[in-house]
C-alpha atoms as a PDB file:
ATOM      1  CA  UNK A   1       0.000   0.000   0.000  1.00  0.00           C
ATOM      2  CA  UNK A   2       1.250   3.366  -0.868  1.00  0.00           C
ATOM      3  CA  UNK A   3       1.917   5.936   1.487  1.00  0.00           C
ATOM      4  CA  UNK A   4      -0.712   8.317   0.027  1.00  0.00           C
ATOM      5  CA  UNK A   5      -2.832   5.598   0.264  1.00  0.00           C
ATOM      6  CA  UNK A   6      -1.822   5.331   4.338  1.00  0.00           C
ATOM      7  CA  UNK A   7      -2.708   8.476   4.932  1.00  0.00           C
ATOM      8  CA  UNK A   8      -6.076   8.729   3.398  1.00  0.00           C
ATOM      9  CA  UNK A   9      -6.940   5.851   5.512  1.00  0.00           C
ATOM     10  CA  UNK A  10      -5.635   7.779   8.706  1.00  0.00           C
ATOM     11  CA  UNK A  11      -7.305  10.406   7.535  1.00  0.00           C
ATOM     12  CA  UNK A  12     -11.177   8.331   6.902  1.00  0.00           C
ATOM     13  CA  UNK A  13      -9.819   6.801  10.324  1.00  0.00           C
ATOM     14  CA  UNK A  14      -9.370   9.969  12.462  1.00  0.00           C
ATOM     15  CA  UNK A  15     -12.848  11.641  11.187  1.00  0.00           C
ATOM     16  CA  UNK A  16     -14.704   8.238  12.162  1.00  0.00           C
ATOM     17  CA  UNK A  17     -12.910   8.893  15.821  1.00  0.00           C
ATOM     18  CA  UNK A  18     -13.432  12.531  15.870  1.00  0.00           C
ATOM     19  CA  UNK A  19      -9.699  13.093  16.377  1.00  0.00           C
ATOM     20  CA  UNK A  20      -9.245  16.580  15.435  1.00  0.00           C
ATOM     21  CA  UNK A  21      -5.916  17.440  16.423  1.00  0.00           C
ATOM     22  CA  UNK A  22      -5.089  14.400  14.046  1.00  0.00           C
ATOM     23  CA  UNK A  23      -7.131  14.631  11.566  1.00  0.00           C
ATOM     24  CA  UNK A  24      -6.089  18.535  11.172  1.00  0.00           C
ATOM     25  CA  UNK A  25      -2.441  16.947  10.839  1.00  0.00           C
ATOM     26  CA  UNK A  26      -3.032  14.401   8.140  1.00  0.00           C
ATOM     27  CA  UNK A  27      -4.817  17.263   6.280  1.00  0.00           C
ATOM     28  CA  UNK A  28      -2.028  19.267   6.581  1.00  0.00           C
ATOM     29  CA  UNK A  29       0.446  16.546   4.828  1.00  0.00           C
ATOM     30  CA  UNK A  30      -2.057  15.538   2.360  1.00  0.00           C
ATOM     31  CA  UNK A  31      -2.995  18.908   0.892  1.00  0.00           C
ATOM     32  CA  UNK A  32       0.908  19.574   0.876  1.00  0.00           C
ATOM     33  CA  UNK A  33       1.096  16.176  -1.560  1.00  0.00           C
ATOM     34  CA  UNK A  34      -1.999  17.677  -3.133  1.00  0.00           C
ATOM     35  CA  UNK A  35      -0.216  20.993  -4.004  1.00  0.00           C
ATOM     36  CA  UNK A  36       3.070  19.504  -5.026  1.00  0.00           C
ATOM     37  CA  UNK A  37       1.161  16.846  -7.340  1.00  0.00           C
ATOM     38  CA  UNK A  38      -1.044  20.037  -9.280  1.00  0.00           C
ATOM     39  CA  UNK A  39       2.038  22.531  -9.443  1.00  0.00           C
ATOM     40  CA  UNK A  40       4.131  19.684 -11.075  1.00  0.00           C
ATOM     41  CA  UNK A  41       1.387  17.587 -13.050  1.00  0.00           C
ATOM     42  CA  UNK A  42       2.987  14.624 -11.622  1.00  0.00           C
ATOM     43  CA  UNK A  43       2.039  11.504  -9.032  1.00  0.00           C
ATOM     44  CA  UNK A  44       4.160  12.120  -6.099  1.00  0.00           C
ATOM     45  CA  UNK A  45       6.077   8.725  -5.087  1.00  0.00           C
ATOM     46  CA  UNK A  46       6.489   7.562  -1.761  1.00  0.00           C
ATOM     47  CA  UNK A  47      10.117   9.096  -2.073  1.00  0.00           C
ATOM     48  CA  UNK A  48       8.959  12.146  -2.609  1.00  0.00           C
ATOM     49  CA  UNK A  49       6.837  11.790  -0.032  1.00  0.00           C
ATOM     50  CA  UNK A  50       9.014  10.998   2.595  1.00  0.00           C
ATOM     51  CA  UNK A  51      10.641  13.713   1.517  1.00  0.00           C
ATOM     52  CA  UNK A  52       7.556  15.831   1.651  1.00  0.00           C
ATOM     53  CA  UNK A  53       7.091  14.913   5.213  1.00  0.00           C
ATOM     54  CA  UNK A  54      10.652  15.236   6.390  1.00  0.00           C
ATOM     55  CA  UNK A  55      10.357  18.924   5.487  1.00  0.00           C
ATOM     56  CA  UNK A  56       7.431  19.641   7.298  1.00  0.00           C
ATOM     57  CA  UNK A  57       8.414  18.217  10.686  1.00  0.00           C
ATOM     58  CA  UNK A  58      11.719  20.363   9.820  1.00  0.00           C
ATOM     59  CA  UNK A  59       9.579  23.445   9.672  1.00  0.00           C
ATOM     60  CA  UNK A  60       7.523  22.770  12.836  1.00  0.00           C
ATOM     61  CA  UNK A  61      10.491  22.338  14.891  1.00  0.00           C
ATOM     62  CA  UNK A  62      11.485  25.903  13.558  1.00  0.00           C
ATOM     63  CA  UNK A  63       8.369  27.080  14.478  1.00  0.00           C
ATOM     64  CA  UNK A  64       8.857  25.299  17.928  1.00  0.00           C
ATOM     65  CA  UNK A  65      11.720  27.329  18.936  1.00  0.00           C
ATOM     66  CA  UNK A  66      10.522  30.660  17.820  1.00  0.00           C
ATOM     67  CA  UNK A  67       6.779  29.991  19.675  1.00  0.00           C
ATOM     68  CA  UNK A  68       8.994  28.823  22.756  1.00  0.00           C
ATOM     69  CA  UNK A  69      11.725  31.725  22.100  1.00  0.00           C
ATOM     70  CA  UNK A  70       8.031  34.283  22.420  1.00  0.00           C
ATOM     71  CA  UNK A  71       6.331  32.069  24.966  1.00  0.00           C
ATOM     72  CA  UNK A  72       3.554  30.821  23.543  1.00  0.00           C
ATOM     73  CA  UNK A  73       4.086  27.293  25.261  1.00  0.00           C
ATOM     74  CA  UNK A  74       0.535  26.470  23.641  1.00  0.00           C
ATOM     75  CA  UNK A  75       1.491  27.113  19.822  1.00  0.00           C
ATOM     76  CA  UNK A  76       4.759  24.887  20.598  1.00  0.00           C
ATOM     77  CA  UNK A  77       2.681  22.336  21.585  1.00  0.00           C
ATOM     78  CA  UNK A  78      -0.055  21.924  18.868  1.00  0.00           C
ATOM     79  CA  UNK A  79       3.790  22.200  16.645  1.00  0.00           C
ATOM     80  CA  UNK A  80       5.199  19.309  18.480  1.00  0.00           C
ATOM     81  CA  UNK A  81       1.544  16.784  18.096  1.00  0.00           C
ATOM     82  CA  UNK A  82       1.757  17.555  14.292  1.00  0.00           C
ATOM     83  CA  UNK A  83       5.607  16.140  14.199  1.00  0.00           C
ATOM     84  CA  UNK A  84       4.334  12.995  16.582  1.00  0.00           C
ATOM     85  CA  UNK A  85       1.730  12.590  13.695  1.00  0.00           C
ATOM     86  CA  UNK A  86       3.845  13.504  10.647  1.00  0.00           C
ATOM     87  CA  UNK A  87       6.576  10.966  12.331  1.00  0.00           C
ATOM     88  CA  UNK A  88       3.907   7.735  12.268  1.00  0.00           C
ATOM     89  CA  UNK A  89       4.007   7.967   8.622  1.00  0.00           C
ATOM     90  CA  UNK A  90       7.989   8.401   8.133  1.00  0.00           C
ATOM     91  CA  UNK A  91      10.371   4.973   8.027  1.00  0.00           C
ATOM     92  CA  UNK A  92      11.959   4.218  11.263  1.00  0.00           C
ATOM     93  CA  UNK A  93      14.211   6.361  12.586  1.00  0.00           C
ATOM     94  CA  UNK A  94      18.318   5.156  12.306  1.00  0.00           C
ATOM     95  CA  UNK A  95      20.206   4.762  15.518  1.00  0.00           C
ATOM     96  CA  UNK A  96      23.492   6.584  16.045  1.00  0.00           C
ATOM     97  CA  UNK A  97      25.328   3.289  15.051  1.00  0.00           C
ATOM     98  CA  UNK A  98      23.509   2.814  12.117  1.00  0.00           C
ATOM     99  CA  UNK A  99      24.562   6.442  11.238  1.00  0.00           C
ATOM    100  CA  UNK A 100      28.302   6.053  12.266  1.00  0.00           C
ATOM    101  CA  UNK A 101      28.344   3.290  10.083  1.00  0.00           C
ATOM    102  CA  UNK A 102      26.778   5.111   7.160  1.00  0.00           C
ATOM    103  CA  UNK A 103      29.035   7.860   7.437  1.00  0.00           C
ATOM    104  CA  UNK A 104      31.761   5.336   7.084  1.00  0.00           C
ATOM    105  CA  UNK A 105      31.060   3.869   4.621  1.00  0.00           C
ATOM    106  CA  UNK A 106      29.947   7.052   2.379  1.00  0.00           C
ATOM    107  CA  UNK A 107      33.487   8.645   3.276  1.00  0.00           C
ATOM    108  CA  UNK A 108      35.516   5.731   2.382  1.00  0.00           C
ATOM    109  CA  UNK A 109      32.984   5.120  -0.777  1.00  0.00           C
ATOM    110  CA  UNK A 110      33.696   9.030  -1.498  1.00  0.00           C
ATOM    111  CA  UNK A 111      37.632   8.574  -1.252  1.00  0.00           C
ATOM    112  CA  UNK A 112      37.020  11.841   1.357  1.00  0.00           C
ATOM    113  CA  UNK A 113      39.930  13.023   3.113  1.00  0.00           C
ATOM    114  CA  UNK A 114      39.216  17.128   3.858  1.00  0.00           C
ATOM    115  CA  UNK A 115      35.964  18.849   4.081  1.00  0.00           C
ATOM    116  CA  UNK A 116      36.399  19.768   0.810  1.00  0.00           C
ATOM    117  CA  UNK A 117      34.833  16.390  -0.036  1.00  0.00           C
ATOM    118  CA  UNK A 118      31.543  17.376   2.400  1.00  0.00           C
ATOM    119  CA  UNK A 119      29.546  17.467  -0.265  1.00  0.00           C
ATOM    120  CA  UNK A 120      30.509  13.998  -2.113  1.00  0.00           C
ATOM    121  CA  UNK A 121      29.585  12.444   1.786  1.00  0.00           C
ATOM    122  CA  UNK A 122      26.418  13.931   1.936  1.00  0.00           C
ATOM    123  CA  UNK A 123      25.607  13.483  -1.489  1.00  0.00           C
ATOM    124  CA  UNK A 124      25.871   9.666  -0.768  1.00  0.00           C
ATOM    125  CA  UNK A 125      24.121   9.892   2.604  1.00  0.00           C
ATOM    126  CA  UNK A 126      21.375  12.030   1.765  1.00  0.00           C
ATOM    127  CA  UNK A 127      19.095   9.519   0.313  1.00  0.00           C
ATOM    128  CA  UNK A 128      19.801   7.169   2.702  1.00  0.00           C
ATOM    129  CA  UNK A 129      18.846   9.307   5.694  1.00  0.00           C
ATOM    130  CA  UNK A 130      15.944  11.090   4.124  1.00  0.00           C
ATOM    131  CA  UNK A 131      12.798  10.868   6.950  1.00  0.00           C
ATOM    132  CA  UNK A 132      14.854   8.614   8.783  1.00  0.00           C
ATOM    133  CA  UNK A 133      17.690  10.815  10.417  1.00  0.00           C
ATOM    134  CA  UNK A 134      18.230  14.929  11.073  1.00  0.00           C
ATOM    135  CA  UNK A 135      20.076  16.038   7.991  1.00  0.00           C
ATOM    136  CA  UNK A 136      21.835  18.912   9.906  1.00  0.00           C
ATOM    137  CA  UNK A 137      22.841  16.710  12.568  1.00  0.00           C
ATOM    138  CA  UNK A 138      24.384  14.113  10.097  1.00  0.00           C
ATOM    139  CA  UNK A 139      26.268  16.790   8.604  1.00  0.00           C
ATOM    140  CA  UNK A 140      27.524  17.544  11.882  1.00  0.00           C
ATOM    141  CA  UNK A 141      28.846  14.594  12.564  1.00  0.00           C
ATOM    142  CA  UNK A 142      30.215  13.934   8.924  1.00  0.00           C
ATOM    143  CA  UNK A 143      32.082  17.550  10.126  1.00  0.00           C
ATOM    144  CA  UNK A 144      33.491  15.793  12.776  1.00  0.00           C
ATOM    145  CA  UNK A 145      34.599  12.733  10.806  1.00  0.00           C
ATOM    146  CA  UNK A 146      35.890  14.709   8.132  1.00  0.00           C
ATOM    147  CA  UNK A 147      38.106  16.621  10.638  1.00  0.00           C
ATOM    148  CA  UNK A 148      39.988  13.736  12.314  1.00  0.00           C
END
């Protein structure tokens, strides 16, 4: 079953429960999808998708911090029950080993020896980690690997 698919169920699912915190959520991510697929004419993949998703729980946690940073505690928190939502529908997250490993294995696949070859690294983990892992923390740590 597609992931489109997934979260029109949710969506038929959370009306029929009268979740509306949830059901405002899954709107949200559909009628992104929705937008993407009439701008571009196309069928958005679960790829896309993912990717779709992984940039909306990027933006909440923005919004997170600047809600928090003006303290409106209650805006943070409707932020941080979309992301729980938005996170049921995104692979598994990767543990920190899994991600050690990946960066190893993208550097030595990369030849990288300076962070002049950042971008090769990432270019190779990107895919891999999409939905699954914080891109700016990977890159961190890729930093960190790069640099000795």
């Amino acid at each position: 079953m597609s992931m489109k698919t997934q979260l029109t169920d949710a969506m038929k699912n959370a009306m029929r429960s009268k979740d509306k915190p949830r059901l405002s959520a899954i709107r949200l991510m559909l009628s992104d999808v929705k937008r993407i697929e009439v701008d571009e004419r196309i069928e958005v993949s679960d790829e896309r998708l993912i990717a779709i998703l992984d940039k909306m729980i990027k933006q909440r946690r923005d919004s997170i911090t600047q809600y928090e940073s003006a303290g409106r505690q209650e805006l943070a928190d409707i932020e941080i029950g979309e992301i729980n939502v938005i996170q049921e529908f995104l692979p598994v997250a990767l543990t920190e080993e899994e991600i050690s490993t990946m960066i190893a294995e993208a550097i030595s696949a990369a030849g990288a020896e300076s962070m002049r070859d950042m971008g090769k690294v990432m270019g190779i983990l990107k895919p891999q980690i999409q939905g699954r892992a914080d891109g700016g923390a990977v890159s961190g740590l890729v930093k960190t690997a790069l640099n000795g």
